[in-house]
PDB file of N, CA and C in Angstrom:
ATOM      1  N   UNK A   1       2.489  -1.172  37.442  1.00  0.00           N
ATOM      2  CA  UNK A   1       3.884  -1.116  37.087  1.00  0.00           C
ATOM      3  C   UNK A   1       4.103  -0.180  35.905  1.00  0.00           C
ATOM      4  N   UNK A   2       3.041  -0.047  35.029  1.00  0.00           N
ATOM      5  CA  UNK A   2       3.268   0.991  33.694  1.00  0.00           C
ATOM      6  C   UNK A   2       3.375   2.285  34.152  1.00  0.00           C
ATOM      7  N   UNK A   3       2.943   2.197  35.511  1.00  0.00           N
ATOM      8  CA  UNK A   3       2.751   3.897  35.828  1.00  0.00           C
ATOM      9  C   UNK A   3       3.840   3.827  36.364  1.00  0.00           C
ATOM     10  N   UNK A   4       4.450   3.359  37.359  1.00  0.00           N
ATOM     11  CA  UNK A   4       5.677   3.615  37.991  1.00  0.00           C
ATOM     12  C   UNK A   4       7.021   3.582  36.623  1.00  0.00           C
ATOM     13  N   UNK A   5       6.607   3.184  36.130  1.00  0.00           N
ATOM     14  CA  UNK A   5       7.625   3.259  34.130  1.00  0.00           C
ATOM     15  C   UNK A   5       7.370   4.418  33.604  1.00  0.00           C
ATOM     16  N   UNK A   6       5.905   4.735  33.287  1.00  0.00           N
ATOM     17  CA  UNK A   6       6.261   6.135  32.749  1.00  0.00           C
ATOM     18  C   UNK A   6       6.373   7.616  34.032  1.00  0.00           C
ATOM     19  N   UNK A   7       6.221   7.263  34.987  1.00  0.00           N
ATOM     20  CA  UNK A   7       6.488   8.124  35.537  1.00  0.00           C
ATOM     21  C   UNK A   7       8.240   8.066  35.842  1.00  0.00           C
ATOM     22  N   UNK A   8       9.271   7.208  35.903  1.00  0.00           N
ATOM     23  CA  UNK A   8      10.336   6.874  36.019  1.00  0.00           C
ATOM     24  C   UNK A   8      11.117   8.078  34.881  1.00  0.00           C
ATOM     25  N   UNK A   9      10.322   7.286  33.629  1.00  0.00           N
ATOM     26  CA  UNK A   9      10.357   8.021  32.394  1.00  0.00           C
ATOM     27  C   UNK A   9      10.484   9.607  32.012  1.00  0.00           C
ATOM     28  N   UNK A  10       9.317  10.361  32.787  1.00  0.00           N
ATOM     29  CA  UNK A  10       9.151  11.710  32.759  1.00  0.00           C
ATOM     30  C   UNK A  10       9.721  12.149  33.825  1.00  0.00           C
ATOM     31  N   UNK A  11      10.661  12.061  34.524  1.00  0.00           N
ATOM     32  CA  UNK A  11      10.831  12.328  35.850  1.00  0.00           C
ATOM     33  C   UNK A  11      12.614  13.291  35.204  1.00  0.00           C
ATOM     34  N   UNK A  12      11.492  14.898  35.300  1.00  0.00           N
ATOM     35  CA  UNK A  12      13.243  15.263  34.999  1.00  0.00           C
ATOM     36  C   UNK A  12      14.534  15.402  35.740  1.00  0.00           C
ATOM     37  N   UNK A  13      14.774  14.692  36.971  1.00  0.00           N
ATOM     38  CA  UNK A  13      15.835  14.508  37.395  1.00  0.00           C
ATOM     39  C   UNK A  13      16.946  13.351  36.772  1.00  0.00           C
ATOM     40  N   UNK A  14      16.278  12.450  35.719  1.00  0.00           N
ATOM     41  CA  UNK A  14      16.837  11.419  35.135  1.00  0.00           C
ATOM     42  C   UNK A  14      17.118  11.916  34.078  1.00  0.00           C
ATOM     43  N   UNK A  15      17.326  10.718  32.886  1.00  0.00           N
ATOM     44  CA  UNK A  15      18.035  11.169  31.283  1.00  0.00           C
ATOM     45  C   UNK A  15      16.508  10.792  30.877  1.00  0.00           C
ATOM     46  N   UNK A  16      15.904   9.542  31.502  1.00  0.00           N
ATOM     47  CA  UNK A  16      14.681   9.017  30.753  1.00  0.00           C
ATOM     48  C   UNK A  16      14.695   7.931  30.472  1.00  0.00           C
ATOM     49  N   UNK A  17      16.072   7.031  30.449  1.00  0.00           N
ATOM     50  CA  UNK A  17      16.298   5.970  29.806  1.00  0.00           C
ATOM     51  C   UNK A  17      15.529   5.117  31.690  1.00  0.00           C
ATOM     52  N   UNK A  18      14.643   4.199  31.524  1.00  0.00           N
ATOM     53  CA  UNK A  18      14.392   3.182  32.389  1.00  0.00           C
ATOM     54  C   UNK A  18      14.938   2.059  32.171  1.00  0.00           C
ATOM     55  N   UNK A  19      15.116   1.334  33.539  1.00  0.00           N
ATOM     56  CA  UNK A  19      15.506  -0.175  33.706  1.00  0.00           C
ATOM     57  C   UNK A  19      15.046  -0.902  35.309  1.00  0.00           C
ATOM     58  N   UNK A  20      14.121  -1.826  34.235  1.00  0.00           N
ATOM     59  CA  UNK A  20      13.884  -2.696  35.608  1.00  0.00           C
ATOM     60  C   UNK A  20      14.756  -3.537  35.807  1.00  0.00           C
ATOM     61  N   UNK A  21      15.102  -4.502  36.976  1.00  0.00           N
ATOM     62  CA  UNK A  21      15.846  -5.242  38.012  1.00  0.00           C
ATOM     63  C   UNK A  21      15.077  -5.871  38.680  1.00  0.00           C
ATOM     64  N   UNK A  22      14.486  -6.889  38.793  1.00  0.00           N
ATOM     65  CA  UNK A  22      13.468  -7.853  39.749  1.00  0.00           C
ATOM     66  C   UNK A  22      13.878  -9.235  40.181  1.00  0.00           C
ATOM     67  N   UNK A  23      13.821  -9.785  40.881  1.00  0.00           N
ATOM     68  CA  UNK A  23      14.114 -11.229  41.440  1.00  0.00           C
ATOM     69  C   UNK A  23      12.400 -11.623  41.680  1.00  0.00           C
ATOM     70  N   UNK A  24      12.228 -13.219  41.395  1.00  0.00           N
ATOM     71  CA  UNK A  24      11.217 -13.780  41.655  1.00  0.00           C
ATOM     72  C   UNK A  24      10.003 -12.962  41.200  1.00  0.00           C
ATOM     73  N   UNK A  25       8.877 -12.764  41.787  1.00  0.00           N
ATOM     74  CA  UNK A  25       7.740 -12.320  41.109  1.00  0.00           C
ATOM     75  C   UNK A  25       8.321 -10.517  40.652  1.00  0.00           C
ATOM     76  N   UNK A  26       8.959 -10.283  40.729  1.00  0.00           N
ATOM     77  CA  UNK A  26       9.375  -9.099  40.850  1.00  0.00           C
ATOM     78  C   UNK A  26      10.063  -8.867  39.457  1.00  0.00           C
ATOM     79  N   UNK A  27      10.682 -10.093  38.843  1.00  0.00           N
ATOM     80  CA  UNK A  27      11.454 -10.140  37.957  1.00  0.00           C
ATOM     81  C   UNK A  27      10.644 -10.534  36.946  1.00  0.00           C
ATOM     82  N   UNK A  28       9.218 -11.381  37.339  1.00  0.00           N
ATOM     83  CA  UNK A  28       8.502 -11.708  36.064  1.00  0.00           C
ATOM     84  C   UNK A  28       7.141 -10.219  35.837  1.00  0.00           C
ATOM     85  N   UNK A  29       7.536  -9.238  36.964  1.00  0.00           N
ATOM     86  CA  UNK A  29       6.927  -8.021  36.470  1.00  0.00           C
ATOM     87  C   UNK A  29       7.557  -7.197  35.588  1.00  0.00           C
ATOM     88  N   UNK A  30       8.748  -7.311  36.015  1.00  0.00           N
ATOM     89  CA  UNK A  30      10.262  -6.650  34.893  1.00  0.00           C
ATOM     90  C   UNK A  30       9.908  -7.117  33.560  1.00  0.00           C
ATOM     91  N   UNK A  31       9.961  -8.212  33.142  1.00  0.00           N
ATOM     92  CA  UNK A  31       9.531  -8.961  32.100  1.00  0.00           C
ATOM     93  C   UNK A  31       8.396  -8.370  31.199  1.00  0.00           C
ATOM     94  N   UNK A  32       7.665  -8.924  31.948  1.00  0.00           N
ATOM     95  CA  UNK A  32       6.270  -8.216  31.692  1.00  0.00           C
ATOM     96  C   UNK A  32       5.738  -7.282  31.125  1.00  0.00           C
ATOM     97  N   UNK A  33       6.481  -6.163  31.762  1.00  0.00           N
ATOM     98  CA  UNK A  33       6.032  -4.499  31.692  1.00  0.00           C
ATOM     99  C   UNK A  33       6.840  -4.231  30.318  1.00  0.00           C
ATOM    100  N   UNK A  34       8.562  -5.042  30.022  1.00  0.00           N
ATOM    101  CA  UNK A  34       8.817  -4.821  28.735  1.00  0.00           C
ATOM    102  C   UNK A  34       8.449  -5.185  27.613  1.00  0.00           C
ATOM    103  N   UNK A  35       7.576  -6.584  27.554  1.00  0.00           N
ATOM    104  CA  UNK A  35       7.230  -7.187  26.728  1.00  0.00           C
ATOM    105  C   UNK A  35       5.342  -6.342  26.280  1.00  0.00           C
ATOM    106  N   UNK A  36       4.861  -6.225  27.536  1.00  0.00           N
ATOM    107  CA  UNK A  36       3.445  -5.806  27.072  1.00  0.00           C
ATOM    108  C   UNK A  36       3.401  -4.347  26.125  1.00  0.00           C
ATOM    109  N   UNK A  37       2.587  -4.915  25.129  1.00  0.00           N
ATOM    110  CA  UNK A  37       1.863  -3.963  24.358  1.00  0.00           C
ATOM    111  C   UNK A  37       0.902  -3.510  24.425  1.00  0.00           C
ATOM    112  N   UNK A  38       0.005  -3.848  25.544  1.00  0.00           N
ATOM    113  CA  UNK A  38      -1.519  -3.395  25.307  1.00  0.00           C
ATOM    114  C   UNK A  38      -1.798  -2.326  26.188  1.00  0.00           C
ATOM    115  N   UNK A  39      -2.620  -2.023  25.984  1.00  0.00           N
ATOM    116  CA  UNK A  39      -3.153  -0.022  26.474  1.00  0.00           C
ATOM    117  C   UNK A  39      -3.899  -0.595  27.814  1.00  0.00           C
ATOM    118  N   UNK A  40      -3.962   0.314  28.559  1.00  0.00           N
ATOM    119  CA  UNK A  40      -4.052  -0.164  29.807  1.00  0.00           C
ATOM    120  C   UNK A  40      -5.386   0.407  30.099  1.00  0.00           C
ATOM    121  N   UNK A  41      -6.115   0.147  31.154  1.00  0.00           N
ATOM    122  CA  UNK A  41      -7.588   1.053  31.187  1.00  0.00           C
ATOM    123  C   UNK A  41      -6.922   2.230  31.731  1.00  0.00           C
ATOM    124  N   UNK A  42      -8.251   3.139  31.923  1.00  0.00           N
ATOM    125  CA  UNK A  42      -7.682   4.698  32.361  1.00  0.00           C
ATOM    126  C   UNK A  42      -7.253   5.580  31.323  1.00  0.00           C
ATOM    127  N   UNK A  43      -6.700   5.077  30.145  1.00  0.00           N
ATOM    128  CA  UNK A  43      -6.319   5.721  29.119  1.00  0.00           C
ATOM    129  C   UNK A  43      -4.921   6.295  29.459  1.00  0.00           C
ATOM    130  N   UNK A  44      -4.173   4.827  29.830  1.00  0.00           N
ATOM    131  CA  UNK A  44      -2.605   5.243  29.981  1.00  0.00           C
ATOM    132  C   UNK A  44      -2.330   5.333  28.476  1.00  0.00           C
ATOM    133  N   UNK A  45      -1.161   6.105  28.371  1.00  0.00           N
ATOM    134  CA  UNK A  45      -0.596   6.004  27.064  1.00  0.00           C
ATOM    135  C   UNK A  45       0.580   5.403  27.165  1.00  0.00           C
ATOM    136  N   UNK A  46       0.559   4.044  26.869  1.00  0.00           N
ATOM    137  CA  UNK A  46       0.945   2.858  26.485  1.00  0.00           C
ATOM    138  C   UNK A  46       1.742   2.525  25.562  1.00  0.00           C
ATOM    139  N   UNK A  47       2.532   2.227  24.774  1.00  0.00           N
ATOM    140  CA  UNK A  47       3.251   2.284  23.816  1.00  0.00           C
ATOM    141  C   UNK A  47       4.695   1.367  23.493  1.00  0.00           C
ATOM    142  N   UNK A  48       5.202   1.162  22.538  1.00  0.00           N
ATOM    143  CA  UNK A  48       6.292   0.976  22.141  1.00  0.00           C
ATOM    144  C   UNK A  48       7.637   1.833  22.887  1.00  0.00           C
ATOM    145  N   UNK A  49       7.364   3.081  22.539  1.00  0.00           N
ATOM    146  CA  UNK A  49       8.165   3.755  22.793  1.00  0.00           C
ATOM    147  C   UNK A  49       8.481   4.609  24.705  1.00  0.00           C
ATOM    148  N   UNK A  50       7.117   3.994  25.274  1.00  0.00           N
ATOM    149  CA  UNK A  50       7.139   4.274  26.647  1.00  0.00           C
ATOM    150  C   UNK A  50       7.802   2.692  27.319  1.00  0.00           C
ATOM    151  N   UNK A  51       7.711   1.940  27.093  1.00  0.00           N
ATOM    152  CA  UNK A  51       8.154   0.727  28.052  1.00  0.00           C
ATOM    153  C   UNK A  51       9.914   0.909  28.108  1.00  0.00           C
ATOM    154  N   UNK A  52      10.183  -0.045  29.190  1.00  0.00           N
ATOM    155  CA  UNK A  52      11.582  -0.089  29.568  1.00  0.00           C
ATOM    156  C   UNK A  52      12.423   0.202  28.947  1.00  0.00           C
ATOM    157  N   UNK A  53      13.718   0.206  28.986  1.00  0.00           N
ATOM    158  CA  UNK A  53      14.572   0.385  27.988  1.00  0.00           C
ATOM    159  C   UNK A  53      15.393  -0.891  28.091  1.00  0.00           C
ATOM    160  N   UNK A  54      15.722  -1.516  29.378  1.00  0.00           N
ATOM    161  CA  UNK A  54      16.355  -2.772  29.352  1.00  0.00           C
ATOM    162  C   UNK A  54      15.697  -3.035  31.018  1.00  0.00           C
ATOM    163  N   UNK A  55      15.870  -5.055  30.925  1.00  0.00           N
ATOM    164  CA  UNK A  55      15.050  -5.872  32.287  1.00  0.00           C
ATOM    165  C   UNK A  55      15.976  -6.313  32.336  1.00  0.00           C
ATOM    166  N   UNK A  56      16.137  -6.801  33.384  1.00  0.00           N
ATOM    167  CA  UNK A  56      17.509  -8.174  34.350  1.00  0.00           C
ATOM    168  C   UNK A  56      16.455  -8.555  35.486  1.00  0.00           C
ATOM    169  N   UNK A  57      16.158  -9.878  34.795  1.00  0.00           N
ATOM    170  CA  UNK A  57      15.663 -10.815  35.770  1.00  0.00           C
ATOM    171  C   UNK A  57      15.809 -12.185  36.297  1.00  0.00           C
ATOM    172  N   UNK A  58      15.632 -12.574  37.496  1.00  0.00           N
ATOM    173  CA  UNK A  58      16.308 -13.485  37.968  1.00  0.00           C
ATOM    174  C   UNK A  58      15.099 -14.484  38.909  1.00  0.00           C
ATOM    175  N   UNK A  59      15.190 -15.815  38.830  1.00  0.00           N
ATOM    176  CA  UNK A  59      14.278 -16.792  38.895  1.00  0.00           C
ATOM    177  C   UNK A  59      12.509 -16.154  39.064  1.00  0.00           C
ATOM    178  N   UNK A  60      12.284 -15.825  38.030  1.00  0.00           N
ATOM    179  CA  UNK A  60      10.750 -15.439  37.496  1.00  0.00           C
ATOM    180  C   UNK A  60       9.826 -16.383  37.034  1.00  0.00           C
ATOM    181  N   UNK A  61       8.987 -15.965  37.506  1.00  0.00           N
ATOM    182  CA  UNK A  61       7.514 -17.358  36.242  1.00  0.00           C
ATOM    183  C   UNK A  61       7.794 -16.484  34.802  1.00  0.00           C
ATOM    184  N   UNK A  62       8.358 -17.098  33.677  1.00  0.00           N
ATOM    185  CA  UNK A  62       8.198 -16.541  32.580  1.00  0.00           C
ATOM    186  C   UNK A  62       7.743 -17.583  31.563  1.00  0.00           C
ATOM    187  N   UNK A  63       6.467 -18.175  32.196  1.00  0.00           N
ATOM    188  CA  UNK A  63       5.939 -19.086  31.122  1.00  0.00           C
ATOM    189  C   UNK A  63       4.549 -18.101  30.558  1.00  0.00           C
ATOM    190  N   UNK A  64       5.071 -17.256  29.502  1.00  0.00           N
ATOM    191  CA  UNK A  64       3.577 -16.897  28.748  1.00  0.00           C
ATOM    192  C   UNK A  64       3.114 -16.791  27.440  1.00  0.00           C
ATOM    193  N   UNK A  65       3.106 -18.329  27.320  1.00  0.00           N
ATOM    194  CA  UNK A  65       2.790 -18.800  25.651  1.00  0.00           C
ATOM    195  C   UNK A  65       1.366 -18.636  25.446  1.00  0.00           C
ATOM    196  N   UNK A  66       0.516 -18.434  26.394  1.00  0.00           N
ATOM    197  CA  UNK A  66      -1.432 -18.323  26.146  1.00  0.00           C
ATOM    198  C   UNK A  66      -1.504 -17.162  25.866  1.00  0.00           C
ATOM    199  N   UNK A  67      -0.443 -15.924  25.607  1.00  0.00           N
ATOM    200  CA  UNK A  67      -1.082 -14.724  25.117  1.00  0.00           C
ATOM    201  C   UNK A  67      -1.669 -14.445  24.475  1.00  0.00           C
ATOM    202  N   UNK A  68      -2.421 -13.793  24.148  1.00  0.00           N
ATOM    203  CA  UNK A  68      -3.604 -13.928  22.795  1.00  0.00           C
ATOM    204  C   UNK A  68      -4.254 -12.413  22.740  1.00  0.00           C
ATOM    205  N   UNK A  69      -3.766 -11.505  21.579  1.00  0.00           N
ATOM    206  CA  UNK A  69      -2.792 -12.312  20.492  1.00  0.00           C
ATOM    207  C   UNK A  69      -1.113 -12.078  20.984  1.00  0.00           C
ATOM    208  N   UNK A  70      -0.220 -12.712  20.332  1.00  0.00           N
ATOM    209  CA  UNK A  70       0.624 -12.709  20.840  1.00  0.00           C
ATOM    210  C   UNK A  70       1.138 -11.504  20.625  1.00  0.00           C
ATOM    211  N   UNK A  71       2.176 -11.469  21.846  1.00  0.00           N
ATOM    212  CA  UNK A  71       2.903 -10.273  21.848  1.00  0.00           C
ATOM    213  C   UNK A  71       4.433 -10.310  20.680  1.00  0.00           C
ATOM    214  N   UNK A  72       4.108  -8.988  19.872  1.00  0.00           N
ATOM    215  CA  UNK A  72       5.217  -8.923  18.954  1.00  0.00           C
ATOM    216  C   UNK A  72       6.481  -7.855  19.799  1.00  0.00           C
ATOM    217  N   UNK A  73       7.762  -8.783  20.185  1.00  0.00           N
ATOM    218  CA  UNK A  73       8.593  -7.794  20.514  1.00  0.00           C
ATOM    219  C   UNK A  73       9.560  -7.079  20.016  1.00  0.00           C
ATOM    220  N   UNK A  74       9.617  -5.756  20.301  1.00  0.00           N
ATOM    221  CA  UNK A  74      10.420  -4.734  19.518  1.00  0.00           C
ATOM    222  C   UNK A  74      10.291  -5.074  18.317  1.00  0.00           C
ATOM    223  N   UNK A  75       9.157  -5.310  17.884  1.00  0.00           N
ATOM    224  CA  UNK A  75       8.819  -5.403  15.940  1.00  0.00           C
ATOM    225  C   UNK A  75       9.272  -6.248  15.248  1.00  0.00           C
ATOM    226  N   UNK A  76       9.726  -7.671  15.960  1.00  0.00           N
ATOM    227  CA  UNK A  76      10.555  -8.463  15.270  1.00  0.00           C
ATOM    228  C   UNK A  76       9.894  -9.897  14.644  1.00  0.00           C
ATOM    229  N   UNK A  77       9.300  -9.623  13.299  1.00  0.00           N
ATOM    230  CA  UNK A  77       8.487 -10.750  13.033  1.00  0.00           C
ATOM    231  C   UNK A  77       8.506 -12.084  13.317  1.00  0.00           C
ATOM    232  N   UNK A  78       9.819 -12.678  13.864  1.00  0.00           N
ATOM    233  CA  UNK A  78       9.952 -14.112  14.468  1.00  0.00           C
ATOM    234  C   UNK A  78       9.550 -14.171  15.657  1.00  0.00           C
ATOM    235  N   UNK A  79       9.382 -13.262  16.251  1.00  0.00           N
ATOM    236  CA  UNK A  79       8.868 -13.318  17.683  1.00  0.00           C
ATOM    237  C   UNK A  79       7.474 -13.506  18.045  1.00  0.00           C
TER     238      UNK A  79
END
């Protein structure tokens, strides 16, 4: 899913701005792909500044409190 994001991303027929849209497992990949921080094998370049720009998701598994370490989103120390 990171690749289909940054390729979404670089794709100059767009502005650049991405947005996922998912229902059911689809929606807890939406989720997912905005929330993850970690570098992917292959030596994707991974980042803050490459993930989504906005998710809309709708009945997803979004139980993921075992992350370890946890994921900090968009830099926001309560999170």
């Amino acid at each position: 899913m990171k690749q289909q994001v940054l390729s979404a991303r670089f794709d100059t027929r767009g502005n650049g701005t991405v947005v996922v849209i998912g229902g059911s497992a689809g929606g807890s990949h939406g989720v997912w792909v905005a929330i993850d921080t970690t570098a992917s094998q292959g030596g994707l370049a991974w980042q803050l500044s490459k993930r989504v720009n906005a998710t809309s998701s709708l009945s997803g598994a979004y139980d993921y409190p075992r992350l370890i370490p946890p994921i900090q989103m968009m830099g926001h120390p309560s999170w």
